[in-house]
N, C-alpha and C. Protein backbone atom coordinates (compact mmCIF):
# COMPACT_ATOMS: atom_id res chain seq x y z
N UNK A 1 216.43 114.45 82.94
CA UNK A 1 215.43 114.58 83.98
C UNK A 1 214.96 113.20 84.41
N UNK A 2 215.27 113.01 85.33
CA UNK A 2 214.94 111.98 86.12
C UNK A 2 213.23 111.84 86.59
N UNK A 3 212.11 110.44 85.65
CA UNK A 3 210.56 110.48 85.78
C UNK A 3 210.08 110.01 87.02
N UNK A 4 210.00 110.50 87.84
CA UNK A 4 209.08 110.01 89.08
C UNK A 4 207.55 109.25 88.75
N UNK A 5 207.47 107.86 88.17
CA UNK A 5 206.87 107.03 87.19
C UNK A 5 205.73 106.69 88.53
N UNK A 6 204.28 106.87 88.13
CA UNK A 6 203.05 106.18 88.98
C UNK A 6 202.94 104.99 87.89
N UNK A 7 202.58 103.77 88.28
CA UNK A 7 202.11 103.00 87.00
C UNK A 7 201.01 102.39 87.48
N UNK A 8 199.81 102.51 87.05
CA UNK A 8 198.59 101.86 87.33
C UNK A 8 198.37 100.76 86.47
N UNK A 9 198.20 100.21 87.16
CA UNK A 9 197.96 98.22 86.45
C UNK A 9 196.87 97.42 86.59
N UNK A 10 196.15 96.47 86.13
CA UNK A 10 195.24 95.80 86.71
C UNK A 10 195.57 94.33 86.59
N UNK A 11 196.36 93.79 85.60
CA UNK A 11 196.82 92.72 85.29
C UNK A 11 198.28 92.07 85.82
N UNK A 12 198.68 91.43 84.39
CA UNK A 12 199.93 90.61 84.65
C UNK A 12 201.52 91.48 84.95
N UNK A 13 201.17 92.76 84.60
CA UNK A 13 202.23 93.64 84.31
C UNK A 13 203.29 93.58 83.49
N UNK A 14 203.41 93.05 82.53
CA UNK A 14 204.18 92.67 81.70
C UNK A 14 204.99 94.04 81.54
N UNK A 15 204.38 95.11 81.02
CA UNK A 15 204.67 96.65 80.45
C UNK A 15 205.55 96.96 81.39
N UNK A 16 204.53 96.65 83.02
CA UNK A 16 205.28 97.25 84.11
C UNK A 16 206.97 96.58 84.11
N UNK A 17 206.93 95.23 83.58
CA UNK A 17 208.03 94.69 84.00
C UNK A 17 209.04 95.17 83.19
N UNK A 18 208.86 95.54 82.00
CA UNK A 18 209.81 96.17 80.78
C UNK A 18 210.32 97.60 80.96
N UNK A 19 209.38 98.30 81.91
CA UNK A 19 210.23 99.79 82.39
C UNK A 19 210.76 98.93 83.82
N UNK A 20 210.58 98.54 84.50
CA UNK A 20 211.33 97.84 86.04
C UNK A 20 213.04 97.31 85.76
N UNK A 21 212.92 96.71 84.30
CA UNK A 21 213.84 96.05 84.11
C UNK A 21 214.94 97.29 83.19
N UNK A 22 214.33 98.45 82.60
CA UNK A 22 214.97 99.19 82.31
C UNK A 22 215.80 100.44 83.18
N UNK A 23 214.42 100.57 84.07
CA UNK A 23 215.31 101.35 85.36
C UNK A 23 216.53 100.65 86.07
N UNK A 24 216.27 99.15 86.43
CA UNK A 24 217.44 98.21 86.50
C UNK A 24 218.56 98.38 86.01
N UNK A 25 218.81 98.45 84.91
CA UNK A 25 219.69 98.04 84.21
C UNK A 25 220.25 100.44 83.68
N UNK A 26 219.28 100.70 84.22
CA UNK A 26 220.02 102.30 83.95
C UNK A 26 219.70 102.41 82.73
N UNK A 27 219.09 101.79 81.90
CA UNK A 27 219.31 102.33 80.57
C UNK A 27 217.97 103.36 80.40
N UNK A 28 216.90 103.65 81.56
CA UNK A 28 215.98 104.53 81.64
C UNK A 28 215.90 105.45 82.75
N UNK A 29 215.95 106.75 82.49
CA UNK A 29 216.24 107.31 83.36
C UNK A 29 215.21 107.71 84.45
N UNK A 30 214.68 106.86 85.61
CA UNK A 30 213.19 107.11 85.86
C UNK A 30 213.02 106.10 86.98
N UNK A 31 212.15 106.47 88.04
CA UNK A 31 211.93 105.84 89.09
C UNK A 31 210.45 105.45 89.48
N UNK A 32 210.31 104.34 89.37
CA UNK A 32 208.54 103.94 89.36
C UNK A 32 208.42 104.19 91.24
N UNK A 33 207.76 105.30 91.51
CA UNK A 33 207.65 105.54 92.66
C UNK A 33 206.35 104.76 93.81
N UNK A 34 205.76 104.39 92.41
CA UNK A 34 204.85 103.45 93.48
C UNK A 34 203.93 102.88 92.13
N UNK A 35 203.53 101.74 92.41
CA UNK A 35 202.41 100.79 91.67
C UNK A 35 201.05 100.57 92.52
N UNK A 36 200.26 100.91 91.76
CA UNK A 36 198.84 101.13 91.77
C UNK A 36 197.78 100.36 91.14
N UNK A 37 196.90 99.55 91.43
CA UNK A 37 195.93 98.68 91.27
C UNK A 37 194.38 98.69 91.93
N UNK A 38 193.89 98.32 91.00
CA UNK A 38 192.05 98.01 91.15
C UNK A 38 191.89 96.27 91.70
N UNK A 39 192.89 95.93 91.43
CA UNK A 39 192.69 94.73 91.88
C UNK A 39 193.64 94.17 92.91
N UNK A 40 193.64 93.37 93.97
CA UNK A 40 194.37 92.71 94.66
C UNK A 40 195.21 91.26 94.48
N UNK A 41 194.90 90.65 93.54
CA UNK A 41 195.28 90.18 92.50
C UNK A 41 195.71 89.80 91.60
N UNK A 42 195.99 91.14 91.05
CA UNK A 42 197.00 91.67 89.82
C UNK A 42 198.50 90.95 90.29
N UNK A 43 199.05 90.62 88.95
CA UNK A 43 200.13 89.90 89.14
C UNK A 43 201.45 90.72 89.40
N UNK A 44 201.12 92.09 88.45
CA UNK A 44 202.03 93.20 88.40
C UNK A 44 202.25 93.50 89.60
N UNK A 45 201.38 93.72 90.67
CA UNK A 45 201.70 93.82 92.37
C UNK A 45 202.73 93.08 92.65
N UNK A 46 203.17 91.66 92.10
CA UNK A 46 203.81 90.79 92.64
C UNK A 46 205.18 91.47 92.44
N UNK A 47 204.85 91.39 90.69
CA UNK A 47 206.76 92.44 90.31
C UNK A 47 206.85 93.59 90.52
N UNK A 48 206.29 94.38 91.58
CA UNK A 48 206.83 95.75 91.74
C UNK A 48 207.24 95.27 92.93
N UNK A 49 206.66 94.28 93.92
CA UNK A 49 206.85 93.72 94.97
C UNK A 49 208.37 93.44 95.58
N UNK A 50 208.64 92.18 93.92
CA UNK A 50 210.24 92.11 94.23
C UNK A 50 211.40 92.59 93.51
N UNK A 51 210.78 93.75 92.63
CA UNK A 51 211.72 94.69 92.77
C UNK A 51 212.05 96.38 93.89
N UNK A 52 211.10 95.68 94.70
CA UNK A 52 211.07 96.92 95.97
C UNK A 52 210.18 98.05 95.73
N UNK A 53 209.52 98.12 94.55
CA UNK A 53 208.62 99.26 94.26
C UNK A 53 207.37 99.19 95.45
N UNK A 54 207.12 100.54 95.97
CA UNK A 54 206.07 100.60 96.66
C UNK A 54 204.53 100.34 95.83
N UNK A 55 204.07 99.65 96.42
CA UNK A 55 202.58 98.93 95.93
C UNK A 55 200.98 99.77 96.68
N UNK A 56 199.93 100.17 96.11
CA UNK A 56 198.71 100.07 97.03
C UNK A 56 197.75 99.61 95.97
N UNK A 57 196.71 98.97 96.52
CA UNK A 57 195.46 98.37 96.12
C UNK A 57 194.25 99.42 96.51
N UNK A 58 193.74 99.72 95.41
CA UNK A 58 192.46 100.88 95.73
C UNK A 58 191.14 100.07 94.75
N UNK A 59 190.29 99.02 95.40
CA UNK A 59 189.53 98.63 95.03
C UNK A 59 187.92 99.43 94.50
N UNK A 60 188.19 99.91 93.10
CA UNK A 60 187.16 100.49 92.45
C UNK A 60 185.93 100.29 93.43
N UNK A 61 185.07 98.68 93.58
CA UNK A 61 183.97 98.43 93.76
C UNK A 61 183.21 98.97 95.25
N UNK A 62 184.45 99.62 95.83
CA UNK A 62 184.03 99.95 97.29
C UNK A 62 183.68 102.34 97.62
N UNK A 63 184.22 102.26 96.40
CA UNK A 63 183.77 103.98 96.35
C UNK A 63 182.49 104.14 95.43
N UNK A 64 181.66 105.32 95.94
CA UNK A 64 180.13 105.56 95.32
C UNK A 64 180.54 105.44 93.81
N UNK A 65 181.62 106.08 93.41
CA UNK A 65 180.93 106.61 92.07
C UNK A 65 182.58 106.47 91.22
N UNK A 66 183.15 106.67 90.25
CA UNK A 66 184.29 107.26 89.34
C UNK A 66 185.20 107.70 89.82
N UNK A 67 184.42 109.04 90.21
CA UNK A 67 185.04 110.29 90.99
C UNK A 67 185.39 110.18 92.11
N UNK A 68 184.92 109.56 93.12
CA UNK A 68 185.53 109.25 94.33
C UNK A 68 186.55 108.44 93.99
N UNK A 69 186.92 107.42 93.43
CA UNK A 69 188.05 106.07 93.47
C UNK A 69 189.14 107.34 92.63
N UNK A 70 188.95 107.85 91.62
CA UNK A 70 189.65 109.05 90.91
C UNK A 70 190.92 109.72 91.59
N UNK A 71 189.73 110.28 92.88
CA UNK A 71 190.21 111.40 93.76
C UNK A 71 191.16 110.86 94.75
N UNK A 72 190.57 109.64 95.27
CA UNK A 72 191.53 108.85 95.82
C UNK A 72 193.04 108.81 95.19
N UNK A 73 192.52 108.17 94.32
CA UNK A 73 194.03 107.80 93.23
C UNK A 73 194.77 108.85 93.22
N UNK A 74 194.25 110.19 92.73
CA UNK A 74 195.29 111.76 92.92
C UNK A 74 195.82 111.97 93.88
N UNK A 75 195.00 111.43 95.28
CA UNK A 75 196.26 111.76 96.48
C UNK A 75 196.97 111.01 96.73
N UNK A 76 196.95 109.71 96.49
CA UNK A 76 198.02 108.31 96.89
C UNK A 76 199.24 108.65 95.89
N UNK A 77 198.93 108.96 94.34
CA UNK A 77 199.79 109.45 93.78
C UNK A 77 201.01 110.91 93.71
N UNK A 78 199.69 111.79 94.50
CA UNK A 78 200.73 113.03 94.46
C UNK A 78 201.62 112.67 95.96
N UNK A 79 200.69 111.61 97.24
CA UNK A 79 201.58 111.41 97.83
C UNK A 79 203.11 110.89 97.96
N UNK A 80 202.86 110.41 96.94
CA UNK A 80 204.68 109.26 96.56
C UNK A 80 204.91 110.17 95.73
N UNK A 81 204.82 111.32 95.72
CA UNK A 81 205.59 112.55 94.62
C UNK A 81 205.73 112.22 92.84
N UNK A 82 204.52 111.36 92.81
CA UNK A 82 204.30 111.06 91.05
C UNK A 82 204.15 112.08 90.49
N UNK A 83 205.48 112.17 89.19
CA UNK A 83 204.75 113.11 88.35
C UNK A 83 204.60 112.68 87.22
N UNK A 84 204.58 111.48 86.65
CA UNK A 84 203.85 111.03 85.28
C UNK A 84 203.33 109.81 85.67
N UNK A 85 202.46 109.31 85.17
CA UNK A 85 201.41 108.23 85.47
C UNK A 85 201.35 108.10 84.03
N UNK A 86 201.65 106.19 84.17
CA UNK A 86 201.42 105.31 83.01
C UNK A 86 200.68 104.57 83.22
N UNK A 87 199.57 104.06 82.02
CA UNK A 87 198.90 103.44 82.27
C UNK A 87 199.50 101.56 81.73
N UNK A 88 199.35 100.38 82.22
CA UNK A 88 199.99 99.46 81.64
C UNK A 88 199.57 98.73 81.89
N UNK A 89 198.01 98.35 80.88
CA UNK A 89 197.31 97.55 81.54
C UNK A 89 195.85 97.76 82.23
N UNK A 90 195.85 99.18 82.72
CA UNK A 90 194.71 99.34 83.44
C UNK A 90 193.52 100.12 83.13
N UNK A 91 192.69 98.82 83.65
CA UNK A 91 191.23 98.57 82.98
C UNK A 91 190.05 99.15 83.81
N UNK A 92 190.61 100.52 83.78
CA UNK A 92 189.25 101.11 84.01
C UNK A 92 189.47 102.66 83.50
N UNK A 93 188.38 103.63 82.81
CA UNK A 93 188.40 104.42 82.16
C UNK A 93 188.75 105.58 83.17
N UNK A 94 189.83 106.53 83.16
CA UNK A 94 190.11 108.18 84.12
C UNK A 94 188.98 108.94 83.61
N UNK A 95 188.66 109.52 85.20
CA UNK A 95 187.63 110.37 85.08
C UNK A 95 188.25 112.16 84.22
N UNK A 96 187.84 112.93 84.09
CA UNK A 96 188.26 114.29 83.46
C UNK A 96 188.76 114.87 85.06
N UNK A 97 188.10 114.40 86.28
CA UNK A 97 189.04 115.01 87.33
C UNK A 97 190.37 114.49 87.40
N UNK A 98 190.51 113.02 87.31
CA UNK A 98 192.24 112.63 87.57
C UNK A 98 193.00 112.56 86.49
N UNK A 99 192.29 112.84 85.18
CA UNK A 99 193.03 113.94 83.85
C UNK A 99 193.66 114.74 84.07
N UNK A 100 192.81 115.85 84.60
CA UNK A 100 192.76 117.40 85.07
C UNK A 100 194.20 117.50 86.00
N UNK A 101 193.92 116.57 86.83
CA UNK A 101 195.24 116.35 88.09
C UNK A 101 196.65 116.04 87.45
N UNK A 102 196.94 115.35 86.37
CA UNK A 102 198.22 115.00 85.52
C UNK A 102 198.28 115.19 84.30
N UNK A 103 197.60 116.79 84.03
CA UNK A 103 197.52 117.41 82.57
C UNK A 103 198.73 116.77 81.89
N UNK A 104 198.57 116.28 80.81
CA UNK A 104 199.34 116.39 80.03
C UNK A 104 200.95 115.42 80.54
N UNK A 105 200.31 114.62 81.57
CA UNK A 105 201.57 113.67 82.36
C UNK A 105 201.36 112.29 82.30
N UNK A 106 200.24 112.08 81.69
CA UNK A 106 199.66 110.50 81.26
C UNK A 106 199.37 109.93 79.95
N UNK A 107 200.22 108.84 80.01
CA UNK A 107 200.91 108.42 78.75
C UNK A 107 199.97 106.62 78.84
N UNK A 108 199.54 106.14 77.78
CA UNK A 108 198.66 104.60 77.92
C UNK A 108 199.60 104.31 76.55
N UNK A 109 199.77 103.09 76.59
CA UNK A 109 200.19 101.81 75.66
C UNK A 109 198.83 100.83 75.67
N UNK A 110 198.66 100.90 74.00
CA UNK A 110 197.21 100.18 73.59
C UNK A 110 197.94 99.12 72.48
N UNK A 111 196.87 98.72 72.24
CA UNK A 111 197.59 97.27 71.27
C UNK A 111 197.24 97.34 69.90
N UNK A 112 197.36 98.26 69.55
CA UNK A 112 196.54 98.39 68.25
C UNK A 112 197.33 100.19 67.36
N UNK A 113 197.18 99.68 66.39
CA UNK A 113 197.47 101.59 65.51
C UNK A 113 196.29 102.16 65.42
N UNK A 114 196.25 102.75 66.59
CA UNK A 114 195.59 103.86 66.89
C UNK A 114 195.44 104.87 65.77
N UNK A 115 194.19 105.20 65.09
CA UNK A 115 192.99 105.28 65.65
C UNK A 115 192.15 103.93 65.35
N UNK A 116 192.57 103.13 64.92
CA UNK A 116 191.89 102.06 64.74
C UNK A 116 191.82 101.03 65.84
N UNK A 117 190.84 100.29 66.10
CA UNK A 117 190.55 99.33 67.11
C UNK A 117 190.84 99.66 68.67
N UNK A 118 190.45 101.14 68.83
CA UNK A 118 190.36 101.57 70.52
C UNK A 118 189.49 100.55 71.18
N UNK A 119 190.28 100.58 72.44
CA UNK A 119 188.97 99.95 73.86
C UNK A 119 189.35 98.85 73.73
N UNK A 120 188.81 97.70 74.60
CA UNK A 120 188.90 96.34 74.91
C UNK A 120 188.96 95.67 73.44
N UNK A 121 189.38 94.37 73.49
CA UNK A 121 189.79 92.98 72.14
C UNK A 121 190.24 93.79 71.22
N UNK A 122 191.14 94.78 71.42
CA UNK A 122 191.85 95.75 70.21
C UNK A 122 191.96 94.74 68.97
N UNK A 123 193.24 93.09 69.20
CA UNK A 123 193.82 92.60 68.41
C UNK A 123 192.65 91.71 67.74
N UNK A 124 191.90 90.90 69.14
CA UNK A 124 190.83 90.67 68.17
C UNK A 124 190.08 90.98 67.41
N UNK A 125 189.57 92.20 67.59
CA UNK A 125 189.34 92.98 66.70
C UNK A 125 189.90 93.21 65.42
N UNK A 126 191.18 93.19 65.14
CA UNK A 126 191.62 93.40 64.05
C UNK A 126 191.73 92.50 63.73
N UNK A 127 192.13 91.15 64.10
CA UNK A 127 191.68 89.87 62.65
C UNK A 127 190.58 89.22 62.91
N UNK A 128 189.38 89.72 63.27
CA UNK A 128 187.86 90.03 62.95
C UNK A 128 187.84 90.57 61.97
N UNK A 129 188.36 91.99 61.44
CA UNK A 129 188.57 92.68 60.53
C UNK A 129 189.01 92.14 59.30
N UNK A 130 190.12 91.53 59.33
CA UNK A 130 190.69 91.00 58.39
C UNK A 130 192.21 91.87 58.05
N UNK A 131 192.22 92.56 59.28
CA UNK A 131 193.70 93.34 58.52
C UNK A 131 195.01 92.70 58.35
N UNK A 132 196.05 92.86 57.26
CA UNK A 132 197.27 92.12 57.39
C UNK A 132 198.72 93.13 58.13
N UNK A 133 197.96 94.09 58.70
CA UNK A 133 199.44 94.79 59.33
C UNK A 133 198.73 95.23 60.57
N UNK A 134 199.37 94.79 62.26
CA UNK A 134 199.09 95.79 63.10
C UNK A 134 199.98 96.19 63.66
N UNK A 135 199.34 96.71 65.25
CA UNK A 135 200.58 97.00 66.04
C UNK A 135 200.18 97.32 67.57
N UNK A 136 201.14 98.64 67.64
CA UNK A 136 200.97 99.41 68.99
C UNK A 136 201.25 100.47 69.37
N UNK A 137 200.54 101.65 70.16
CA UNK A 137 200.85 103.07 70.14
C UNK A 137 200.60 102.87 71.53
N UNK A 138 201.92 103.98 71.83
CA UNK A 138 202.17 104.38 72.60
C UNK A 138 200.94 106.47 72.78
N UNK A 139 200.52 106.74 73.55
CA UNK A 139 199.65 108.19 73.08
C UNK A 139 199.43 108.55 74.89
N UNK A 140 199.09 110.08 74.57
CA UNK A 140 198.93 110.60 75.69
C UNK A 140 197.20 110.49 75.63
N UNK A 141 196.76 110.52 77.32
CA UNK A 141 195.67 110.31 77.32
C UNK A 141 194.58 111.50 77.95
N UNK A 142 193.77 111.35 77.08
CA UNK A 142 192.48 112.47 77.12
C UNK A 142 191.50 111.83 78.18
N UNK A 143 190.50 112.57 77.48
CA UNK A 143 189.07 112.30 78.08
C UNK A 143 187.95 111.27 77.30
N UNK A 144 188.75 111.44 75.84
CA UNK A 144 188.29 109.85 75.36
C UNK A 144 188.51 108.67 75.66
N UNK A 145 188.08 107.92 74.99
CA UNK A 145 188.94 105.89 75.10
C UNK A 145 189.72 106.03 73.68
N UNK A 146 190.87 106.06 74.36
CA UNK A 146 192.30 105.91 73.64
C UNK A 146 192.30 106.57 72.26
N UNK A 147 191.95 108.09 72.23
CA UNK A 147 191.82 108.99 71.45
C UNK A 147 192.97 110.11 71.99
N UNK A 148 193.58 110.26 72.77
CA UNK A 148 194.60 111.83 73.31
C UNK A 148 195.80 111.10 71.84
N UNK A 149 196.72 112.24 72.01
CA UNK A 149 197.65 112.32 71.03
C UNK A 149 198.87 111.41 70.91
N UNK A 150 198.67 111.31 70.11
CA UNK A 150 199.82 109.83 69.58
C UNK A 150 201.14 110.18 69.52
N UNK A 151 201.92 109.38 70.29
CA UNK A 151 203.12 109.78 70.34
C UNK A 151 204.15 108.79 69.29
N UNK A 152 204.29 107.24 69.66
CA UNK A 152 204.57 106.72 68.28
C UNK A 152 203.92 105.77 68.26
N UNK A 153 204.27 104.82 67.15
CA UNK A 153 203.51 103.59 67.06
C UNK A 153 204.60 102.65 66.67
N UNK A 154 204.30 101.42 66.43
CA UNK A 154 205.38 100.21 66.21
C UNK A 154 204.37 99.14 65.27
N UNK A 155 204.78 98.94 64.31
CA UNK A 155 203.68 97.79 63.60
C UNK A 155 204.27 96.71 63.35
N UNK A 156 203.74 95.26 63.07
CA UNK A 156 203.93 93.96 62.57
C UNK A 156 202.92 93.41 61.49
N UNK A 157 203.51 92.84 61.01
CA UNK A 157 202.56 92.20 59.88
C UNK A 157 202.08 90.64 60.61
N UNK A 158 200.70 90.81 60.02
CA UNK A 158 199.84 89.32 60.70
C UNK A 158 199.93 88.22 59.35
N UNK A 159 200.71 87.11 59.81
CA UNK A 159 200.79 86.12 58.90
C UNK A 159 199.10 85.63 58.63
N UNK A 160 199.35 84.54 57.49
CA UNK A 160 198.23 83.91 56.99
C UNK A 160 198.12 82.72 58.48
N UNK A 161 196.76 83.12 58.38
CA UNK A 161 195.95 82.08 59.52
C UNK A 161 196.69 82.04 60.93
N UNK A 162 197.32 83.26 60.92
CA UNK A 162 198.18 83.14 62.54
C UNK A 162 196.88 83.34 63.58
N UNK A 163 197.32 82.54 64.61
CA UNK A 163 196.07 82.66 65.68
C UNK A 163 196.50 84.08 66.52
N UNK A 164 195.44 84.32 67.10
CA UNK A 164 195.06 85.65 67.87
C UNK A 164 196.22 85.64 68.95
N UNK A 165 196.42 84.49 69.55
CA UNK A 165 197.23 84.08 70.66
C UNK A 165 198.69 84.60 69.95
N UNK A 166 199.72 84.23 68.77
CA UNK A 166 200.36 83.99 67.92
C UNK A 166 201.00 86.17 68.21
N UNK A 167 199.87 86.36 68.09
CA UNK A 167 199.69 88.16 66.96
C UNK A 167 199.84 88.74 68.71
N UNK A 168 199.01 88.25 69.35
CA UNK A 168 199.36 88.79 70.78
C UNK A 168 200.73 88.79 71.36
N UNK A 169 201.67 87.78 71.57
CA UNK A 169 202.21 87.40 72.19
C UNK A 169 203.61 88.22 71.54
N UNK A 170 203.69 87.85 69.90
CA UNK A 170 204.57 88.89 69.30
C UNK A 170 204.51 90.85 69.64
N UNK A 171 202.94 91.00 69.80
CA UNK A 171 203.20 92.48 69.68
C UNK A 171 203.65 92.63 71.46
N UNK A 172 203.26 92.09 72.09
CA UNK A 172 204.12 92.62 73.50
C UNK A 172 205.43 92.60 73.41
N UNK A 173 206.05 92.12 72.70
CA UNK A 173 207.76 92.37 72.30
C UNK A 173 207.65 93.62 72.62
N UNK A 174 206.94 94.56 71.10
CA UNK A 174 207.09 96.03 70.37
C UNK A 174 206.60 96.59 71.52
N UNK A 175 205.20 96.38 71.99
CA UNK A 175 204.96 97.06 73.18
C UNK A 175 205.78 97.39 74.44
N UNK A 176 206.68 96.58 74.50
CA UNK A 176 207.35 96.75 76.08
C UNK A 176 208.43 97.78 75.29
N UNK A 177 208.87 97.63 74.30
CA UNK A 177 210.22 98.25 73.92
C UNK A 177 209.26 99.79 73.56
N UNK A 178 208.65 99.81 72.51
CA UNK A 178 208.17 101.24 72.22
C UNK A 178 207.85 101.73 73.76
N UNK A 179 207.14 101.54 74.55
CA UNK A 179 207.22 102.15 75.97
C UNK A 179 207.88 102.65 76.39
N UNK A 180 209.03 101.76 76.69
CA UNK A 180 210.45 102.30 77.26
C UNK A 180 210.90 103.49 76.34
N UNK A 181 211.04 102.96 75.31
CA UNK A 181 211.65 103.99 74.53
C UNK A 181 210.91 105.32 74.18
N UNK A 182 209.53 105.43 74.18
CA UNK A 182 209.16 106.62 74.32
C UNK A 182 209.39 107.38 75.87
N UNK A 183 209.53 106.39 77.11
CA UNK A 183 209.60 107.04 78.42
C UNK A 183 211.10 107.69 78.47
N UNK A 184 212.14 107.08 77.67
CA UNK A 184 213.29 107.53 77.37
C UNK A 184 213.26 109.28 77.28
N UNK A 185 212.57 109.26 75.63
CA UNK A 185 212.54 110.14 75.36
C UNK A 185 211.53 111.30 75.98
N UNK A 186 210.51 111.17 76.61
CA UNK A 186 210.45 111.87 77.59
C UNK A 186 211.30 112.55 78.54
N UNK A 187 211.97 111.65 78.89
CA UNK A 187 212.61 111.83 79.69
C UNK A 187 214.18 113.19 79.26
N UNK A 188 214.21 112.86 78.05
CA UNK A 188 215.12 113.41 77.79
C UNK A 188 214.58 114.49 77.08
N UNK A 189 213.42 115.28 77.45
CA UNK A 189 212.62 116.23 76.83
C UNK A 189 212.07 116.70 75.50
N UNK A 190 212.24 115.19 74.42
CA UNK A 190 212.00 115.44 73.12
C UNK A 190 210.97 115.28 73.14
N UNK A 191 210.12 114.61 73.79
CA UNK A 191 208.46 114.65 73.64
C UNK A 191 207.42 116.32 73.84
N UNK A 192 206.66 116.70 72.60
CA UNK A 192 206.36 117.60 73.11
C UNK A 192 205.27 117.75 72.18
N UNK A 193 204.35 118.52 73.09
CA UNK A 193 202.60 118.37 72.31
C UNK A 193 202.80 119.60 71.35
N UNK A 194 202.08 119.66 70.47
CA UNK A 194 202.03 120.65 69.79
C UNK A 194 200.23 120.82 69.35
N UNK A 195 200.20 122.03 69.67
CA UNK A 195 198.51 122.64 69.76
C UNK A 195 197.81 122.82 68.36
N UNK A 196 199.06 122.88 67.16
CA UNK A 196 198.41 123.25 65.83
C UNK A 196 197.93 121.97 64.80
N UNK A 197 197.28 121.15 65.66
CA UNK A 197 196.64 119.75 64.91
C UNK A 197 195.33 120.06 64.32
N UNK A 198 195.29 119.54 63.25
CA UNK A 198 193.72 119.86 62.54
C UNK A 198 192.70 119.68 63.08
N UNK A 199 191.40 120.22 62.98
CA UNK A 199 190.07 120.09 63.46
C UNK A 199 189.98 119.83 65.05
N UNK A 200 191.25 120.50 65.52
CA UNK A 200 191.67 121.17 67.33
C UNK A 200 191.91 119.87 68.09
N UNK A 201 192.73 119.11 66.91
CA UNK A 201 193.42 117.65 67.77
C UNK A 201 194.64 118.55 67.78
N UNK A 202 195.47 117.97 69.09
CA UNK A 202 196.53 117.96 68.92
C UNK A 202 197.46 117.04 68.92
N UNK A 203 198.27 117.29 68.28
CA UNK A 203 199.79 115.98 67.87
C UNK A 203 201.36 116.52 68.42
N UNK A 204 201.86 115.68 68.81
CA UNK A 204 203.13 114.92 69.23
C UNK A 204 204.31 115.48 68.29
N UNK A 205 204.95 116.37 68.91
CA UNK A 205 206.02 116.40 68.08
C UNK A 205 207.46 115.99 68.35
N UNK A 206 208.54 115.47 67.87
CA UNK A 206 209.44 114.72 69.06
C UNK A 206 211.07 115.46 68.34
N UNK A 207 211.58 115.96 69.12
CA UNK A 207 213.13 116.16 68.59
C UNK A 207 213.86 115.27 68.11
């Protein structure tokens, strides 16, 4: 099955560039039908740019409320015939209406093993902490901050006194690859939620 991919970005696009370069090269079966941004700015605009991906800019600061910029976003998206929306990068929280609109079709890459260190400075956060192993999950997304169901994760171990910069720069390796490779498998229909998770979470089950 071929993914008709929305990817909303706010940054450098790095993520974005690691599925761009996989659709490239065929080894993912999936078409980023358009790239989407809060900012004008964003660098990721540039690389969807010259790889021909259609681009729009929907500046948060100019709609009343959430829900309006939201609603927006659902029609620009269902207009370019998106049917899964990734998040890669983008820094602003979905309302439960543009949830509602891609039940179960929106997938975020966070920097951290989830459930630990959700939301903004994930990594800093963790050697604030003091931990010696992190990583990155790939999870479908709810109505929490980076709480919906985990699909996989990828970990690294944090050397002695490695700087933040150091721990960053390595886990976007794992990040761009676990991405792809979970959009793979999407794609190839092994991803699949399963409703019987304890205390009415549900979890990820994969063929």
């Amino acid at each position: 099955m071929t993914l008709k991919l929305g990817v909303l970005v706010s940054g450098r696009g790095s993520n974005l560039q690691a599925i761009l370069d996989a659709c490239d090269a065929k080894s993912l079966d999936a078409e980023v039908r358009l790239v989407l941004s809060n900012r004008s700015e964003a660098q990721a605009l540039e690389r969807a740019r010259a790889a021909g991906v259609a681009t729009r800019v929907l500046d948060h600061k100019t709609f009343p409320n959430r829900e309006a910029f939201d609603a927006e976003m659902l029609e620009i998206l269902r207009g370019s015939a998106v049917e899964w929306v990734v998040l890669a990068g983008f820094m602003r929280l979905l309302t439960p209406l543009f949830i509602d609109g891609f039940r179960d079709r929106i997938i975020n890459v966070h920097p951290s093993l989830l459930p630990a260190f959700p939301g903004v400075r994930a990594q800093a956060q963790a050697l604030e902490y003091g931990v010696r192993v992190t990583g990155c999950t790939v999870h479908f997304v709810d109505q929490g901050t980076d709480t919906g169901p985990i699909i996989d994760q990828r970990a690294i171990p944090i050397g002695v006194d490695e700087s933040l910069e150091s721990v960053e720069q390595r886990l976007l390796v794992e990040e761009h690859a676990l991405l792809v490779d979970v959009l793979k498998r999407i794609a190839s229909g092994s991803v699949q939620l399963d409703p019987s998770g304890t205390e009415g979470r549900r979890k990820v089950r994969s063929r």
